[in-house]
N, C-alpha and C. Protein backbone atom coordinates (compact mmCIF):
# COMPACT_ATOMS: atom_id res chain seq x y z
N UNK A 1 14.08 118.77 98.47
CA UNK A 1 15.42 119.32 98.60
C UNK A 1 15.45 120.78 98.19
N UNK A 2 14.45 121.37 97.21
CA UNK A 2 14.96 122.37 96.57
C UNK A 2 14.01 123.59 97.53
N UNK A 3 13.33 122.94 98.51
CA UNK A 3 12.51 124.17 99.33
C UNK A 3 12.91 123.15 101.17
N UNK A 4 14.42 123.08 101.11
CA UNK A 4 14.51 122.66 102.86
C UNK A 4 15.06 123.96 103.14
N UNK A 5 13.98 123.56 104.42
CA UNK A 5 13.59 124.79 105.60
C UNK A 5 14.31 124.44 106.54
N UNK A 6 15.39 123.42 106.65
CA UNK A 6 15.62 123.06 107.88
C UNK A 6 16.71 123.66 108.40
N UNK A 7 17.83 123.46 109.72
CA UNK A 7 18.87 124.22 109.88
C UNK A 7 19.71 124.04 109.12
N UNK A 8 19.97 125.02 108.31
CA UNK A 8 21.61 124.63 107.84
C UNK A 8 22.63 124.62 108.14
N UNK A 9 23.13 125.07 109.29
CA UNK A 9 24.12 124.88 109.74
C UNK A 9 24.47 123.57 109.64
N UNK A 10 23.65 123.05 110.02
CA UNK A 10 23.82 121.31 110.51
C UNK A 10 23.90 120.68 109.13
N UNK A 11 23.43 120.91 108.06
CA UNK A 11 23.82 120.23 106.72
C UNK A 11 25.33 121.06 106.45
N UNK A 12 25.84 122.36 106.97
CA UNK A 12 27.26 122.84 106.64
C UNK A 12 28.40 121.23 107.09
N UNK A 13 27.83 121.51 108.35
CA UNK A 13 28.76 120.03 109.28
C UNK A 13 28.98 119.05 108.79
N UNK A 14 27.44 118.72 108.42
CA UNK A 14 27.29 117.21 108.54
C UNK A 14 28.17 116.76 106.80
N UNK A 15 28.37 118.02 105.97
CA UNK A 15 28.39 117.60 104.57
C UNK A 15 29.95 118.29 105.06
N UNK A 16 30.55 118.68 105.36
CA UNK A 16 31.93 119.53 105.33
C UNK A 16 32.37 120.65 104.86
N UNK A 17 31.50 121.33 104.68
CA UNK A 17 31.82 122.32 103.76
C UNK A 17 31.07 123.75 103.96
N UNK A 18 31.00 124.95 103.23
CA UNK A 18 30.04 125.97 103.65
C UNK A 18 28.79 126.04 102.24
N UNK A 19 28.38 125.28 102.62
CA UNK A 19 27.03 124.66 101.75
C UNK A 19 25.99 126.00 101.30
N UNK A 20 25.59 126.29 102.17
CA UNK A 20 24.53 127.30 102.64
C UNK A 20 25.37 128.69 103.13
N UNK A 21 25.11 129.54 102.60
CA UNK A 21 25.62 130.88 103.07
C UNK A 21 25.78 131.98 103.92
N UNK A 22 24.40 131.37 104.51
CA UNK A 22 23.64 132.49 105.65
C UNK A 22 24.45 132.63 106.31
N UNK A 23 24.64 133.58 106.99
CA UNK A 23 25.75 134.24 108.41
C UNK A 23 25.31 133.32 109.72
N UNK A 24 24.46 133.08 109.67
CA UNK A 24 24.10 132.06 110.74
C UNK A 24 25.03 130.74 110.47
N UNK A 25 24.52 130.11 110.11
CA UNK A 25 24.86 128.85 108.67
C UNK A 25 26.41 128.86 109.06
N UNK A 26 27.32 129.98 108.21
CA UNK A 26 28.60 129.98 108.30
C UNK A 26 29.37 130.42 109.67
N UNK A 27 28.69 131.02 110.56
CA UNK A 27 29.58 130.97 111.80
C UNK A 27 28.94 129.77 112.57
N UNK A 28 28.02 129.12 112.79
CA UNK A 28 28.60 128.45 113.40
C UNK A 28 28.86 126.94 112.72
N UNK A 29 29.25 126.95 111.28
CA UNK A 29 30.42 126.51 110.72
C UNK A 29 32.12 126.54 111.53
N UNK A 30 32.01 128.04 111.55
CA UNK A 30 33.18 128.08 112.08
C UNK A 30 33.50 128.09 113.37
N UNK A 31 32.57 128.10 114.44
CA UNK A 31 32.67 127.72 115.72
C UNK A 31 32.77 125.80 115.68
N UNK A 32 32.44 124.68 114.80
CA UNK A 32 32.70 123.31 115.16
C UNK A 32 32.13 123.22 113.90
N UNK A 33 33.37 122.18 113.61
CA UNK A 33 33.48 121.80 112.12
C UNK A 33 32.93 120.50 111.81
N UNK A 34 32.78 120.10 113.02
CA UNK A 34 32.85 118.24 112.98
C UNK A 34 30.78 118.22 112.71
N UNK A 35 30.94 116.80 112.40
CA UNK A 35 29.47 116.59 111.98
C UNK A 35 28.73 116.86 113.20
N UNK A 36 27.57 117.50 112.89
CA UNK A 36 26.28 117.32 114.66
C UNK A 36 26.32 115.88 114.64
N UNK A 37 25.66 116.21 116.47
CA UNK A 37 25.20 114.65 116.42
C UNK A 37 26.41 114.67 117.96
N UNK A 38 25.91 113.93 119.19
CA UNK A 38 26.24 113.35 120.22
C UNK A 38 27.81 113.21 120.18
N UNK A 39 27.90 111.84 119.25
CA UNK A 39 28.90 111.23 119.49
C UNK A 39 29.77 111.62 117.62
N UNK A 40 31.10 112.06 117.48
CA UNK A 40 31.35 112.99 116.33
C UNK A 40 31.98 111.58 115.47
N UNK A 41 31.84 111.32 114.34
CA UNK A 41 31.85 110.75 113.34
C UNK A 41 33.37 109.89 113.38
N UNK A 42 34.19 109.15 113.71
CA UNK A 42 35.44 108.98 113.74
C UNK A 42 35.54 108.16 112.54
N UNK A 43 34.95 107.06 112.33
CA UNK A 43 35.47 105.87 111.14
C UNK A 43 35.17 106.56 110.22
N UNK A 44 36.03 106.18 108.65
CA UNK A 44 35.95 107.07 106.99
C UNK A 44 34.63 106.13 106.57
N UNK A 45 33.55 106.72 105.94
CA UNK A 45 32.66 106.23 105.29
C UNK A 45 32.99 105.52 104.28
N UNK A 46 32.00 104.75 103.93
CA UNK A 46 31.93 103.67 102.46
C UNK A 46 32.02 104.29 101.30
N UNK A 47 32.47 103.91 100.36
CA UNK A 47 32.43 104.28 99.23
C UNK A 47 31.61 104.86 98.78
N UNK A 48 30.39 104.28 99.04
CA UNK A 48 28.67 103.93 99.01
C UNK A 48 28.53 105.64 99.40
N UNK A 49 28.81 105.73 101.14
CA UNK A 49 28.34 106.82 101.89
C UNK A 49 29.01 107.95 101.22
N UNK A 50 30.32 107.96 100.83
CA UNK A 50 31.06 109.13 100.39
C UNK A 50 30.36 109.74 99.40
N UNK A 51 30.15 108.91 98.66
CA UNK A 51 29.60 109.07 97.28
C UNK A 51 27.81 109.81 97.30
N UNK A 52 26.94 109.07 98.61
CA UNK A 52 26.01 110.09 98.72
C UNK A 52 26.11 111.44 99.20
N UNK A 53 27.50 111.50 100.35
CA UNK A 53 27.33 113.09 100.73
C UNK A 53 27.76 113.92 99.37
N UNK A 54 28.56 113.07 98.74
CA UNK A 54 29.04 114.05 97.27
C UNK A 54 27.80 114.77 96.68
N UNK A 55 26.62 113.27 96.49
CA UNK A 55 25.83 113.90 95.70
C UNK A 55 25.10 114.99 96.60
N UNK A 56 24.67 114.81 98.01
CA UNK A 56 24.10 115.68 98.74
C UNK A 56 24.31 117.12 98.70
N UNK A 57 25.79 117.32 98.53
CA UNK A 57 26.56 118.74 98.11
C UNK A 57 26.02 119.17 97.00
N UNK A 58 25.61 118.82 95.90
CA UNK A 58 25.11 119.40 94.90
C UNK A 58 23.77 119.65 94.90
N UNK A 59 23.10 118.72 95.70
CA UNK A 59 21.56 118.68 95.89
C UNK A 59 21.53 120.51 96.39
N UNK A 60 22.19 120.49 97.89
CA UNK A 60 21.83 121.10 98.40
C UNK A 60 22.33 122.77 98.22
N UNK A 61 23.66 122.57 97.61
CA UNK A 61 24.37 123.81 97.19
C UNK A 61 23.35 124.72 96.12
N UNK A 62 22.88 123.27 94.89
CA UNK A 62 21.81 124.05 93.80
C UNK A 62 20.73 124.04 93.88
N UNK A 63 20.06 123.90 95.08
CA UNK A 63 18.74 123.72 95.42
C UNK A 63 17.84 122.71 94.41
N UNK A 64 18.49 121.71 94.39
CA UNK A 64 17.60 120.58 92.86
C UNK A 64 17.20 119.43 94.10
N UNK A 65 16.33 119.07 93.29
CA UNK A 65 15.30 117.87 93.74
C UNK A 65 15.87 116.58 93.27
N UNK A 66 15.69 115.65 93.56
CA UNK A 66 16.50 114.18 93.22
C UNK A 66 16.19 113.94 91.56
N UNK A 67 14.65 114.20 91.25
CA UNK A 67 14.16 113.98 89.94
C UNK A 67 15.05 115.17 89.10
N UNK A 68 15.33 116.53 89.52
CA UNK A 68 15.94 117.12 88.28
C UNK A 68 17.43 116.78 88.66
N UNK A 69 18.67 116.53 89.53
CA UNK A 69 19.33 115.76 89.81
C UNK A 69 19.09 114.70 88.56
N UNK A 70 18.55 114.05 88.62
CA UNK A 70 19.02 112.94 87.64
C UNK A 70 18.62 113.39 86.46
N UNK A 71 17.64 114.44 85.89
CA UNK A 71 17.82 114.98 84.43
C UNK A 71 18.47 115.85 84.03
N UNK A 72 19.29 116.42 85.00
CA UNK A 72 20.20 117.34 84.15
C UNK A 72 22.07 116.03 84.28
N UNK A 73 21.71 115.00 84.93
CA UNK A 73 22.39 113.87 84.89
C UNK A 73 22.35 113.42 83.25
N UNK A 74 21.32 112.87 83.46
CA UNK A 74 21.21 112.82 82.00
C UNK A 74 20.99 113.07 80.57
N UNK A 75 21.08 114.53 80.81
CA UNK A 75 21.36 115.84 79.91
C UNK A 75 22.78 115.79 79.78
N UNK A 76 23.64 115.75 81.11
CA UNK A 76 25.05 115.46 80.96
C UNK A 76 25.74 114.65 80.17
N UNK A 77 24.98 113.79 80.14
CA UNK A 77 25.47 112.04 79.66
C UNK A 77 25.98 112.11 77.99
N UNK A 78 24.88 113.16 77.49
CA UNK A 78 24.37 113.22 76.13
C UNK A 78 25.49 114.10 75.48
N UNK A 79 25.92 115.05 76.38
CA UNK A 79 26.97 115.88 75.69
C UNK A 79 28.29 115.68 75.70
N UNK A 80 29.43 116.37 74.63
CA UNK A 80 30.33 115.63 74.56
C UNK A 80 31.29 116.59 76.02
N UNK A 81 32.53 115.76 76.48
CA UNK A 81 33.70 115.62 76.95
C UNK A 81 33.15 114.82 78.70
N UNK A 82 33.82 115.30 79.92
CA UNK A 82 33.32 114.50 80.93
C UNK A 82 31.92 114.83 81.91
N UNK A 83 31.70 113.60 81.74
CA UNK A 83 30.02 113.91 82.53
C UNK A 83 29.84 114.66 83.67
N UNK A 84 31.01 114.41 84.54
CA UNK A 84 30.62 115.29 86.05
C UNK A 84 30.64 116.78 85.74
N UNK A 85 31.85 116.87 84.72
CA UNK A 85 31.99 118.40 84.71
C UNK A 85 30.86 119.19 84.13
N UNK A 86 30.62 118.53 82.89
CA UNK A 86 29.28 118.97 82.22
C UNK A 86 27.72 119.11 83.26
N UNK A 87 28.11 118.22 84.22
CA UNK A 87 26.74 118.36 85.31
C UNK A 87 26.58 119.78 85.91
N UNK A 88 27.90 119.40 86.23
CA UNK A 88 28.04 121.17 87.15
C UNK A 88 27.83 122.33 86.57
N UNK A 89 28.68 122.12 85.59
CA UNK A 89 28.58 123.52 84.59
C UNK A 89 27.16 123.98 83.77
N UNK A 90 26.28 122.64 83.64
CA UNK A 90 24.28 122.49 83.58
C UNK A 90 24.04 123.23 85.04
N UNK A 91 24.56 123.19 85.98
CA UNK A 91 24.20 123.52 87.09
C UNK A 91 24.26 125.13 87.25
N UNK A 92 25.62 125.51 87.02
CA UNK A 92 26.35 126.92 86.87
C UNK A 92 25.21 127.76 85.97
N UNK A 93 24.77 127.26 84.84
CA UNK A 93 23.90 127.93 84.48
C UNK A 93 22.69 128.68 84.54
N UNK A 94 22.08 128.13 85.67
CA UNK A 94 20.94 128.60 86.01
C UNK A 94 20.51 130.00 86.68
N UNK A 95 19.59 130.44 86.24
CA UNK A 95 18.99 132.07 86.65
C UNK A 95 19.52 131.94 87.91
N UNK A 96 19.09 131.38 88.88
CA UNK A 96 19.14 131.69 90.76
C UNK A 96 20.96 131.58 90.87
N UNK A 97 21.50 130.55 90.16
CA UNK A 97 22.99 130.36 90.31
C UNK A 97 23.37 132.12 90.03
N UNK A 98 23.13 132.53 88.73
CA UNK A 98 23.72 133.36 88.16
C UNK A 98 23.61 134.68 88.70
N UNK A 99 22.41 134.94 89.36
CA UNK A 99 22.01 135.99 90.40
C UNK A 99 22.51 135.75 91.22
N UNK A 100 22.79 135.17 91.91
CA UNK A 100 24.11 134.85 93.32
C UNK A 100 25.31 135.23 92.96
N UNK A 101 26.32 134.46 91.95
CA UNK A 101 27.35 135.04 91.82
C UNK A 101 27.79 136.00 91.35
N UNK A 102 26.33 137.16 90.98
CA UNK A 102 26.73 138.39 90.13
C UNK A 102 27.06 139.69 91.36
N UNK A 103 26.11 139.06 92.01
CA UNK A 103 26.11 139.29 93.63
C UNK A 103 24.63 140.26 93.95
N UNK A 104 23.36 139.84 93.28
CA UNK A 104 22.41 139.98 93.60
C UNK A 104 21.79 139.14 94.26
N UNK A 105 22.10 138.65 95.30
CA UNK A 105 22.03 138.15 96.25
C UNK A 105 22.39 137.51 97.44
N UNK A 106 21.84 137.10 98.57
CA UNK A 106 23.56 136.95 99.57
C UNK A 106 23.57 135.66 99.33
N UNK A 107 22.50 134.50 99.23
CA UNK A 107 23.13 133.30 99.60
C UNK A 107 21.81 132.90 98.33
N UNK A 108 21.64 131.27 97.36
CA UNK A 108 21.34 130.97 96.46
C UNK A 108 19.86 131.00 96.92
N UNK A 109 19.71 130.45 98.06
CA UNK A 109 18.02 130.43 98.44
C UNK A 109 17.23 131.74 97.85
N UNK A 110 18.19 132.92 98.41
CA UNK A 110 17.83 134.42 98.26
C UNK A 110 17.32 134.58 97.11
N UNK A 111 18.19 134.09 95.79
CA UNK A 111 18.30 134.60 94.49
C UNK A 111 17.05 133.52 93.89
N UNK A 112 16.36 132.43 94.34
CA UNK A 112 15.81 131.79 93.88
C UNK A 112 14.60 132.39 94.47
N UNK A 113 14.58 132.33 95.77
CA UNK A 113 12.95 133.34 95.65
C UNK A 113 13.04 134.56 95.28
N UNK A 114 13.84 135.64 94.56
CA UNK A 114 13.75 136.24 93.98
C UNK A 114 13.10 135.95 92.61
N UNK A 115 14.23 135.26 91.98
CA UNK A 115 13.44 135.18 90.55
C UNK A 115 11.84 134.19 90.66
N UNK A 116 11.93 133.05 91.92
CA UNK A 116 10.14 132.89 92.05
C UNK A 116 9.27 133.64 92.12
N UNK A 117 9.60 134.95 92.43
CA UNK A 117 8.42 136.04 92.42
C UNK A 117 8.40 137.38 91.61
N UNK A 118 9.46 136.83 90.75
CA UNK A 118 9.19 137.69 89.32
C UNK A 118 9.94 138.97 88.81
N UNK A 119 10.86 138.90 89.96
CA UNK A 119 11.73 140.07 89.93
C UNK A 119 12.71 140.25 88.83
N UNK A 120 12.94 139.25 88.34
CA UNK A 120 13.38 139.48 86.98
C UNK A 120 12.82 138.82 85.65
N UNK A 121 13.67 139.34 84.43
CA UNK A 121 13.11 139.45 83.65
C UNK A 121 14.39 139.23 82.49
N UNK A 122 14.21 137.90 81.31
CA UNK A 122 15.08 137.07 80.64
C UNK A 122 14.57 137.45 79.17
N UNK A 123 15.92 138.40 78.76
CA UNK A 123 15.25 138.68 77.23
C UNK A 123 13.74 139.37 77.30
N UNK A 124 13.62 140.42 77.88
CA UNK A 124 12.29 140.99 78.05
C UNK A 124 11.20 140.24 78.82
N UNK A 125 11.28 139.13 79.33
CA UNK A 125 10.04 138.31 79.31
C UNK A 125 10.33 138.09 80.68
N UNK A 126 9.00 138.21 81.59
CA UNK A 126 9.15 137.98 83.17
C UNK A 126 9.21 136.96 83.58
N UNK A 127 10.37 135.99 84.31
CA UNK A 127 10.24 134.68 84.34
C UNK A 127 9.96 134.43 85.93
N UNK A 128 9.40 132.98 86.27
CA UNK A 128 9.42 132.59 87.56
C UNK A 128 10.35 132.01 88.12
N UNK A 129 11.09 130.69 87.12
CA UNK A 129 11.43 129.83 87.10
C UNK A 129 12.92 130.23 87.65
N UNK A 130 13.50 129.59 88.85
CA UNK A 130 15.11 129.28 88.72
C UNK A 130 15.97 128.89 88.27
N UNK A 131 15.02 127.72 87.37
CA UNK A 131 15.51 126.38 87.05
C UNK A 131 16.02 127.17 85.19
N UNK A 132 15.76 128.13 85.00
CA UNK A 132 15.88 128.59 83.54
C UNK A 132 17.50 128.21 83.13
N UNK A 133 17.80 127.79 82.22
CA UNK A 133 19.43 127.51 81.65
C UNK A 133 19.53 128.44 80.96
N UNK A 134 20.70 129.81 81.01
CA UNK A 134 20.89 130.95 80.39
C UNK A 134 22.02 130.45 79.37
N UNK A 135 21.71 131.10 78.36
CA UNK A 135 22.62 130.76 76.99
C UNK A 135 23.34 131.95 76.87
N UNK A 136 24.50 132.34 75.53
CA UNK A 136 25.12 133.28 75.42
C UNK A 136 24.50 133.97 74.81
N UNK A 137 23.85 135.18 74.86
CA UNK A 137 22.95 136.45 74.37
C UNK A 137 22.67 136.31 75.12
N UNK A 138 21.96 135.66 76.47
CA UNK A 138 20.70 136.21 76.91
C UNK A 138 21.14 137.45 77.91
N UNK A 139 19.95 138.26 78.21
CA UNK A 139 19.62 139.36 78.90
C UNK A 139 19.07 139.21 79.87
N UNK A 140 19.67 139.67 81.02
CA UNK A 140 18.65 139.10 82.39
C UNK A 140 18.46 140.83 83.09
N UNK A 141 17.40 141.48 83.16
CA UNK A 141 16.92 142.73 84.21
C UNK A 141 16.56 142.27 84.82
N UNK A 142 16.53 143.42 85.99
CA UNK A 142 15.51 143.81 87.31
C UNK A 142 14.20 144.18 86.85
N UNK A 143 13.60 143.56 87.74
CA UNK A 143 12.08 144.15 87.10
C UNK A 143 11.59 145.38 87.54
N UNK A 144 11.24 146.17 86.33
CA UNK A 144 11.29 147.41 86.40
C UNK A 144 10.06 148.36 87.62
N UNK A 145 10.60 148.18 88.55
CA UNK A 145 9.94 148.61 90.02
C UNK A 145 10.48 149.03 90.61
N UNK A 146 10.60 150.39 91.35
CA UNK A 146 11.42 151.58 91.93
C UNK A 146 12.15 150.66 93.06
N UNK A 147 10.69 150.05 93.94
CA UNK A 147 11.65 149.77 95.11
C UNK A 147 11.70 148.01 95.00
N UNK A 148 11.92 147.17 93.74
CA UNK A 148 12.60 146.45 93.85
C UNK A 148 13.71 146.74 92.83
N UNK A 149 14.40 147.42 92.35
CA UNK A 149 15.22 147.57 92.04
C UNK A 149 16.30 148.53 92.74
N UNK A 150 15.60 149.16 94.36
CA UNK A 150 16.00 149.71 95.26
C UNK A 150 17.08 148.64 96.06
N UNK A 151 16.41 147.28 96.25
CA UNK A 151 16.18 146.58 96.98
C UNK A 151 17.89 146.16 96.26
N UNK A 152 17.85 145.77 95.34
CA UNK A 152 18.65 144.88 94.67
C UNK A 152 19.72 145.38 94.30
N UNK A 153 19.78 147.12 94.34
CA UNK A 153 21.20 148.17 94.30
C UNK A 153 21.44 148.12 95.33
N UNK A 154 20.94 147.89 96.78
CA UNK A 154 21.92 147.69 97.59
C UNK A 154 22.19 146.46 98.13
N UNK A 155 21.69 145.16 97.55
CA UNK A 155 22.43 144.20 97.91
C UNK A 155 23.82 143.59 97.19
N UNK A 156 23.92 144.49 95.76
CA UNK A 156 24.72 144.47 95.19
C UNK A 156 25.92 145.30 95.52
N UNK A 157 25.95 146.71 96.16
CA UNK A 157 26.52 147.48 96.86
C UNK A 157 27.19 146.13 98.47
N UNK A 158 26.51 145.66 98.77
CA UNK A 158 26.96 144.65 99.97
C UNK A 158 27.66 143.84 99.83
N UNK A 159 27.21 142.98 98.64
CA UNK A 159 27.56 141.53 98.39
C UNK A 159 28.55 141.83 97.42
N UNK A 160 28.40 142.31 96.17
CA UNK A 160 29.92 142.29 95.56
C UNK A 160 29.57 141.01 94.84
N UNK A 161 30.00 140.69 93.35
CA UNK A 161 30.07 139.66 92.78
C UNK A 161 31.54 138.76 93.76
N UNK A 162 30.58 137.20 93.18
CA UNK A 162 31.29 135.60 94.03
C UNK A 162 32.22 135.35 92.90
N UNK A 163 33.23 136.05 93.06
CA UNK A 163 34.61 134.98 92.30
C UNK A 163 34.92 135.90 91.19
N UNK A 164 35.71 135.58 90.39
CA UNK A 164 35.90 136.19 89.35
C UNK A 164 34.74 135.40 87.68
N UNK A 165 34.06 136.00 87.05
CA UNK A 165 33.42 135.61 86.34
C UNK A 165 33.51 136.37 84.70
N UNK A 166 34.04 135.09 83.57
CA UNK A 166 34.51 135.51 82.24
C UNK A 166 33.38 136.05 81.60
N UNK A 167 32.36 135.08 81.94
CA UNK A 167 31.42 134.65 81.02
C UNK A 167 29.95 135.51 81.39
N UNK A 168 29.77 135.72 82.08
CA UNK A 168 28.54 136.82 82.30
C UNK A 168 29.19 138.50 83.31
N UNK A 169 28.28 139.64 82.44
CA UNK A 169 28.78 140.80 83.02
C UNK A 169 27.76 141.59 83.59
N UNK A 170 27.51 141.83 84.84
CA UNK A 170 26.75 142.68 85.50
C UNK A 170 27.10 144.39 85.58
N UNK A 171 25.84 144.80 84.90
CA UNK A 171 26.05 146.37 84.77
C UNK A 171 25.18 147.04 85.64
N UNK A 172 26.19 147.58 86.92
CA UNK A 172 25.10 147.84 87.95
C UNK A 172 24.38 148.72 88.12
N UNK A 173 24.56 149.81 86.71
CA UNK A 173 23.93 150.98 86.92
C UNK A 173 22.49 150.81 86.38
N UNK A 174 22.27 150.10 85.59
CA UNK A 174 21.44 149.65 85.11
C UNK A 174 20.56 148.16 85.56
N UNK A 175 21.39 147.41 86.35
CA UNK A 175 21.12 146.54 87.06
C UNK A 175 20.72 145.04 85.74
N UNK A 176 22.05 144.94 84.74
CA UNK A 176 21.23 144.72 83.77
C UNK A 176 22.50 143.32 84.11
N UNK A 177 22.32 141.76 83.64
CA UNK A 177 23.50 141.06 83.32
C UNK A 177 23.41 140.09 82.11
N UNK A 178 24.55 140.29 80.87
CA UNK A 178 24.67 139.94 79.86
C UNK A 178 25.17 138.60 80.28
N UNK A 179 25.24 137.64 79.53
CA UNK A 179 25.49 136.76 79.44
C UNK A 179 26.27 136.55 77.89
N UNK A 180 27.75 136.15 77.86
CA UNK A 180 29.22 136.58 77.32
C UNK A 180 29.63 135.07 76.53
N UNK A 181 29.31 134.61 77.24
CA UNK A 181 29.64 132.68 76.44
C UNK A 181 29.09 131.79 77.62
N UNK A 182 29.41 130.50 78.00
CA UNK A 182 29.41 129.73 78.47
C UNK A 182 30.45 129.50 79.91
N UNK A 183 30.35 128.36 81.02
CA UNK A 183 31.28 128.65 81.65
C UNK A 183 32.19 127.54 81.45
N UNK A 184 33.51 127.61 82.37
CA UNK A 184 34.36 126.46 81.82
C UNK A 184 34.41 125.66 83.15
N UNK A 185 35.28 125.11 83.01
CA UNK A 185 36.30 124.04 84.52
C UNK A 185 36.48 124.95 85.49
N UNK A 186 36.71 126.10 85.48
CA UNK A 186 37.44 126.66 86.47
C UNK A 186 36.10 127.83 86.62
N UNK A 187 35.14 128.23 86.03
CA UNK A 187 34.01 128.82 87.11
C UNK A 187 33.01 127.43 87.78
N UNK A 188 33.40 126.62 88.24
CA UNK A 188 32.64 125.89 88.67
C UNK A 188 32.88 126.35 90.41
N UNK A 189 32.16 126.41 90.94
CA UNK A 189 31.97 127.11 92.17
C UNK A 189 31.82 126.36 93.49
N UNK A 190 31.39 125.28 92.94
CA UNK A 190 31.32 124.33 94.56
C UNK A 190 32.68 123.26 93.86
N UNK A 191 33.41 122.66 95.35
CA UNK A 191 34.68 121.71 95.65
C UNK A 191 33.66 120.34 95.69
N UNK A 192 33.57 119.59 94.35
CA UNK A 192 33.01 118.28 94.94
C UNK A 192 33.80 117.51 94.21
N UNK A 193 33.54 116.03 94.73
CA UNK A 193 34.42 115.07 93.85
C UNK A 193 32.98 114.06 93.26
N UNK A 194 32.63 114.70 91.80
CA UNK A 194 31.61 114.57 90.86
C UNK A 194 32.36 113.55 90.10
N UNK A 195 33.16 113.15 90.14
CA UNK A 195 33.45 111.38 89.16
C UNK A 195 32.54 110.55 90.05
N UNK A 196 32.76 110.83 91.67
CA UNK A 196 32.06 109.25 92.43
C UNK A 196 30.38 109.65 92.55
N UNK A 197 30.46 110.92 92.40
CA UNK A 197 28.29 110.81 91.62
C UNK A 197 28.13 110.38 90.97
N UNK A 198 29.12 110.54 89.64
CA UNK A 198 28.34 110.16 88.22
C UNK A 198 28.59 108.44 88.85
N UNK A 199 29.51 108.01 88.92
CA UNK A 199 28.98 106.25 89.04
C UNK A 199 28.22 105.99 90.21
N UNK A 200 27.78 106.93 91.25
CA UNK A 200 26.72 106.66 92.31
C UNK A 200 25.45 106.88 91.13
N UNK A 201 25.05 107.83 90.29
CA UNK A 201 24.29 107.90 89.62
C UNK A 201 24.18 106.95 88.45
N UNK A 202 24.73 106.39 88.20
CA UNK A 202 24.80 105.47 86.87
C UNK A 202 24.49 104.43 87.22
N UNK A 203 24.39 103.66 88.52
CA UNK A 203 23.96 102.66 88.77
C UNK A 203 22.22 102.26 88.33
């Protein structure tokens, strides 16, 4: 899940939503909304089915694999108030998330092979990983390289930070982003209905 190559458009459809970001992806989103496929979806799915495209939305929105899917599930479990929300907001955290919505990047894939190939750098230290969970202090740079930090002033010039954000601050002259506290209920960024995961997952 966390390296599909396949069309996305067709996971935009088939899941309802604008999943995937690409300009491709999202228009022809908006040219037909209805699921691919021959014959278009008329009867409401099972409980069962609803409940997997739910989880599918998260699979595919945070680029996670079924195995970390169920450990940051049950990382959720462990902490206090409600589990779905706490999933997401485990989710919200991550390097590739956080480079997307600062707006160093156009769509999450982008920001994840970015930080896979080293372009930044967490509290001084060059990381690979997407999967990193940023806490309050941390420090996230560009890695200090003329023309990737060329690269990344003007996608920030393009893209523009996703939403309004309390809790982390991007300083673009410097290309530097602090991290301010934690996020809440309301920076959660994808529309899912995460009560019918957590009991698709709890089974």
């Amino acid at each position: 899940m966390a390296r599909y190559t396949g069309p996305k458009a067709r996971i935009n459809r088939r899941l309802g939503g604008l999943i995937y970001e690409s300009s491709g992806a999202s228009k022809a989103y908006e040219r037909r909304q209805q699921p691919p496929g021959m014959h278009t979806r008329t009867k409401r799915p099972s409980n069962y089915g609803q409940a997997l495209y739910e989880k599918q939305k998260i699979k595919h929105y945070y680029g996670l694999g079924e195995r970390q899917l169920r450990r940051y599930f049950d990382k959720a479990g462990r902490m206090k108030g409600n589990t779905g929300e706490q999933l997401l907001l485990l989710c919200e955290r991550r390097l590739d998330n956080i480079v997307r919505r600062v707006g160093l990047a156009r769509t999450r894939p982008q920001a994840r092979q970015g930080v896979s190939h080293g372009h930044f750098l967490v509290n001084g230290v060059r990381v690979d990983k997407p999967s990193i969970m940023l806490r309050p202090g941390d420090v996230v740079t560009v890695r200090n390289n003329e023309k990737i930090r060329e690269l990344y002033r003007g996608l920030q010039l393009q893209v523009g930070q996703v939403g309004t954000l309390d809790w982390v601050k991007l300083d673009s002259q410097e290309l530097t982003i602090n991290v301010l506290g934690l996020p809440g209920r309301e920076d959660i960024s994808l529309p899912v209905d995460v009560n019918i995961v957590v009991e698709f997952l709890s089974r």
